[in-house]
N, C-alpha and C. Protein backbone atom coordinates (compact mmCIF):
# COMPACT_ATOMS: atom_id res chain seq x y z
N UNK A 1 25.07 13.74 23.85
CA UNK A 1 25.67 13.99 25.13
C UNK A 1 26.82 14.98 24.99
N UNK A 2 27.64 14.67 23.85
CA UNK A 2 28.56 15.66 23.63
C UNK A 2 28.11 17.28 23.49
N UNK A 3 27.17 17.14 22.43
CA UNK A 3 26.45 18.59 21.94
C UNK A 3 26.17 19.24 23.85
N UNK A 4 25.86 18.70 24.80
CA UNK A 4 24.97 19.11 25.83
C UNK A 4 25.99 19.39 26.80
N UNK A 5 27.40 18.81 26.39
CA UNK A 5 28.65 19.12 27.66
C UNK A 5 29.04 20.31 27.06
N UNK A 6 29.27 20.20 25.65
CA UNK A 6 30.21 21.51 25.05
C UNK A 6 29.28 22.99 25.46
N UNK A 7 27.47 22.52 25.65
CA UNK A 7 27.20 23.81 25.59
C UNK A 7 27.44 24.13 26.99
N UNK A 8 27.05 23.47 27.96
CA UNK A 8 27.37 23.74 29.42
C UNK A 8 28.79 24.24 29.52
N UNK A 9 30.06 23.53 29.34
CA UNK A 9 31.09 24.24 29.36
C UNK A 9 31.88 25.58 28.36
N UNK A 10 30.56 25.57 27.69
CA UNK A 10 30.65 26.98 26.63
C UNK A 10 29.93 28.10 27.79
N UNK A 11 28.78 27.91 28.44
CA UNK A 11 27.99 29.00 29.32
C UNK A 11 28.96 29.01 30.33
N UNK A 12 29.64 27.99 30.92
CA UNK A 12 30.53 28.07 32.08
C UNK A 12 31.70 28.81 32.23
N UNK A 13 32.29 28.88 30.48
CA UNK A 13 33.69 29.56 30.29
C UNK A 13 33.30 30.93 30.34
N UNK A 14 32.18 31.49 29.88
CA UNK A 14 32.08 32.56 29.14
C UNK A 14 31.06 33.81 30.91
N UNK A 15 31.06 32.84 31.24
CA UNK A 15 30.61 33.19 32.88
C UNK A 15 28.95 33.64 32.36
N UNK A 16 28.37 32.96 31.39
CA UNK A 16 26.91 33.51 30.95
C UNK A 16 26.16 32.28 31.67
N UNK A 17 24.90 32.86 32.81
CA UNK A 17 23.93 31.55 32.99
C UNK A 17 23.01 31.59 32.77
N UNK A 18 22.20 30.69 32.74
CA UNK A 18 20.74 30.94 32.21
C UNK A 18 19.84 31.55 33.27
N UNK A 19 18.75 32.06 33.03
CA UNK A 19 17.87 32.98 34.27
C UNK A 19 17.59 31.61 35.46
N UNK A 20 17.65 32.46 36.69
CA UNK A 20 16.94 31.20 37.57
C UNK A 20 15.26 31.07 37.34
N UNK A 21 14.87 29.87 37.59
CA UNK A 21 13.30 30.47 37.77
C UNK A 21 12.87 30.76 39.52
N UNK A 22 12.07 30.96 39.21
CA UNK A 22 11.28 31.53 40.57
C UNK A 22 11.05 30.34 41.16
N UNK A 23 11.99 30.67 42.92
CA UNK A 23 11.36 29.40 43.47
C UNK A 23 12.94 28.43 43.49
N UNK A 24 13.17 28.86 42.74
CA UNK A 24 14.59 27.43 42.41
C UNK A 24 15.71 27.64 43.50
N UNK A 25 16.28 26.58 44.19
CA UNK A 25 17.15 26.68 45.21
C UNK A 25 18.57 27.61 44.98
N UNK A 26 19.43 28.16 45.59
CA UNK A 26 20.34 28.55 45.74
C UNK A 26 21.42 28.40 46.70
N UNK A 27 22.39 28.73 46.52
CA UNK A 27 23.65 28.47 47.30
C UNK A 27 23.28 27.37 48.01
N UNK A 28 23.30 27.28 49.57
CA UNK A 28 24.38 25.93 49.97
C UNK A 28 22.81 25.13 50.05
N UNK A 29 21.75 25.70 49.90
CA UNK A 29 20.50 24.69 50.03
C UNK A 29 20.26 23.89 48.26
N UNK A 30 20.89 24.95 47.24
CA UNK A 30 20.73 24.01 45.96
C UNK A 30 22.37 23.06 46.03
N UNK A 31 23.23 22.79 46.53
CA UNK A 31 24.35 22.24 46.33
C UNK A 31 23.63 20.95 47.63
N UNK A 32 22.86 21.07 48.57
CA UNK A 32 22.58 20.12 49.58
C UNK A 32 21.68 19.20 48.55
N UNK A 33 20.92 19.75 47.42
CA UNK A 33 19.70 18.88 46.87
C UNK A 33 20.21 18.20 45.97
N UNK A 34 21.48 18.79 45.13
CA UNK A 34 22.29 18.22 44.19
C UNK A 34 22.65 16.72 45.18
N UNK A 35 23.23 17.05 45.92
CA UNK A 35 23.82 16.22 46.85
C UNK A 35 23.46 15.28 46.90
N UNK A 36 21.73 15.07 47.29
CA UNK A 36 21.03 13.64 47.84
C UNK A 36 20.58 13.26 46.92
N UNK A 37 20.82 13.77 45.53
CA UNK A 37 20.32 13.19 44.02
C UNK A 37 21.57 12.52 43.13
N UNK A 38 22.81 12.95 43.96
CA UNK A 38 24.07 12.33 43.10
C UNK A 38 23.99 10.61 43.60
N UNK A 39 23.75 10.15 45.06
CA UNK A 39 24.02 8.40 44.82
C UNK A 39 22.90 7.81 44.21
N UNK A 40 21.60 8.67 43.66
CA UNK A 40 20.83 7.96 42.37
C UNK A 40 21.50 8.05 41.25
N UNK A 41 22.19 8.59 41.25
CA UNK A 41 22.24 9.24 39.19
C UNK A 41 23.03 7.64 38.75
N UNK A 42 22.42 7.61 37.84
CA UNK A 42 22.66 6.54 36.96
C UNK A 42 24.39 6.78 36.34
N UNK A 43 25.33 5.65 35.65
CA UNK A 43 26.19 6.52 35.36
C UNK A 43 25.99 7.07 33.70
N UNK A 44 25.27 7.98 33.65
CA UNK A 44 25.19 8.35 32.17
C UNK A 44 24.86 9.93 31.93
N UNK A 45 24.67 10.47 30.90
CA UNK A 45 24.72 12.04 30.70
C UNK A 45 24.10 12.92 32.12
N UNK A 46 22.72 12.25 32.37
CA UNK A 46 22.57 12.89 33.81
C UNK A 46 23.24 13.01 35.09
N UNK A 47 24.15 11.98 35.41
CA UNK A 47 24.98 11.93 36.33
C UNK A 47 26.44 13.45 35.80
N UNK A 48 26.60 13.29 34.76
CA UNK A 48 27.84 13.92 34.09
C UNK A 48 27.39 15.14 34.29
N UNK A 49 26.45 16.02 34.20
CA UNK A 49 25.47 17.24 34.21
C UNK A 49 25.33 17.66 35.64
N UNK A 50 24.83 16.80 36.56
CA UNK A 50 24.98 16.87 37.89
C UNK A 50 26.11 17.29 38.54
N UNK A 51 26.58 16.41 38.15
CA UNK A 51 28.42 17.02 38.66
C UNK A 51 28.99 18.21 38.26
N UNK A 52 28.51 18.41 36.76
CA UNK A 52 28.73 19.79 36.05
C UNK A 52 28.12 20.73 37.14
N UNK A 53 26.91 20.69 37.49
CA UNK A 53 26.13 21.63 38.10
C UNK A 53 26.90 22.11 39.43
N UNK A 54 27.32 21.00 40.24
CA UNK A 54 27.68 20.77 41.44
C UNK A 54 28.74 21.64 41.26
N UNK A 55 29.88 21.30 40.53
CA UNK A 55 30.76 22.40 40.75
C UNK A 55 30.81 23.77 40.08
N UNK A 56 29.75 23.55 39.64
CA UNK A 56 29.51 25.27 39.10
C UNK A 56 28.78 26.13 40.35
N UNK A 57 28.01 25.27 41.38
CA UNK A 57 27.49 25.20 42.38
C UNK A 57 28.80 25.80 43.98
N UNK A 58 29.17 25.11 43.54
CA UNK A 58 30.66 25.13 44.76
C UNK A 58 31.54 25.87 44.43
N UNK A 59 32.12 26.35 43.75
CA UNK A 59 32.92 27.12 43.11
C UNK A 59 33.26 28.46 43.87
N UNK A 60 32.04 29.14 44.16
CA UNK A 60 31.83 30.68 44.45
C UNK A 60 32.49 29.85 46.40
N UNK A 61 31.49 28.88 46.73
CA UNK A 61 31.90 28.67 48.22
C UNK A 61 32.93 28.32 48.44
N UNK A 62 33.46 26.94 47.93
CA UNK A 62 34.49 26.36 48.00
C UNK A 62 34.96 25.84 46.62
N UNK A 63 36.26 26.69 46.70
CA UNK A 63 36.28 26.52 45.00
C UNK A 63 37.13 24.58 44.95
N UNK A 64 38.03 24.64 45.95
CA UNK A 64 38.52 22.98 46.15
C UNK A 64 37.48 21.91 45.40
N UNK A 65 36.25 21.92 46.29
CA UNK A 65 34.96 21.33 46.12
C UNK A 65 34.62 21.65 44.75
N UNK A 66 34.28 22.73 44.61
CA UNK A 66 33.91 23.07 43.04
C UNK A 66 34.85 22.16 42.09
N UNK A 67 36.40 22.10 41.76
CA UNK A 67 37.11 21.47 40.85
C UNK A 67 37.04 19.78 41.31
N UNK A 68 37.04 19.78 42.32
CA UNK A 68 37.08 18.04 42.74
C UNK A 68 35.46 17.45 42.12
N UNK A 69 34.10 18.10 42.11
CA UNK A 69 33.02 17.81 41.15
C UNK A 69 33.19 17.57 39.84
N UNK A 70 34.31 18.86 39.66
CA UNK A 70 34.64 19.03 38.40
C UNK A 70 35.19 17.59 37.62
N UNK A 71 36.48 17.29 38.24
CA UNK A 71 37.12 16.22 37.54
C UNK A 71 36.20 14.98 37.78
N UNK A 72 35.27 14.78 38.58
CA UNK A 72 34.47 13.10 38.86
C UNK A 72 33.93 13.63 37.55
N UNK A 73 33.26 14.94 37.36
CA UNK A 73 31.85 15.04 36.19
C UNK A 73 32.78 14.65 34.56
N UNK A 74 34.24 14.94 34.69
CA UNK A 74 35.00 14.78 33.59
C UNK A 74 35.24 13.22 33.30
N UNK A 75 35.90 12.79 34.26
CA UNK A 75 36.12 10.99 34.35
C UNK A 75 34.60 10.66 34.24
N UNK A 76 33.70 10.77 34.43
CA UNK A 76 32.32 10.00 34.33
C UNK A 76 31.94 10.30 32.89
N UNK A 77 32.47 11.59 32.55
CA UNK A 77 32.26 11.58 30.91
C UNK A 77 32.99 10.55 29.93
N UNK A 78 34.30 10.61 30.79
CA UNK A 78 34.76 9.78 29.68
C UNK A 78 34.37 8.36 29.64
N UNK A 79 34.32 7.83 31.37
CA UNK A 79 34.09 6.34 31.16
C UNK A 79 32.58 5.97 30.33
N UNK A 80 31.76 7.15 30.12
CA UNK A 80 30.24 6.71 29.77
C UNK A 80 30.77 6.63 28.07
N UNK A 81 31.40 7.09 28.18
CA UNK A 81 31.87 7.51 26.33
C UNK A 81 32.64 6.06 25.21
């Protein structure tokens, strides 16, 4: 779980993302799908990733939103830890 945060917040610092694929949601319609998949997420690495996403997601729109994802995806790291 660790190896899989450091690399996400290694692509995140460095502003490098991976290609989209074809087809894959964007702006406020991929942050709406994140959305109705966060009160499933279990609390464990997938939930922590989600949130990662979310505010990497929000950021460009609302950057508030973007850091407030940010710190739940941080506290959910630690309490899973």
């Amino acid at each position: 779980m660790r190896h899989a945060l450091f690399v996400l917040l290694t692509f995140s610092c460095l502003g490098i993302t991976p290609p989209k694929a074809v087809g894959q949601k964007q702006g406020q319609a991929r942050i709406d799908s994140l959305l109705l998949e966060l009160p499933r997420a279990s609390e464990d690495t997938n939930k922590v990733l989600l949130l990662a996403t979310l505010s990497y997601n929000y950021y460009p729109i609302n950057p508030d939103e973007g850091i407030k994802y940010g710190n739940e995806g941080l506290g959910a790291c630690r309490r899973s830890t």
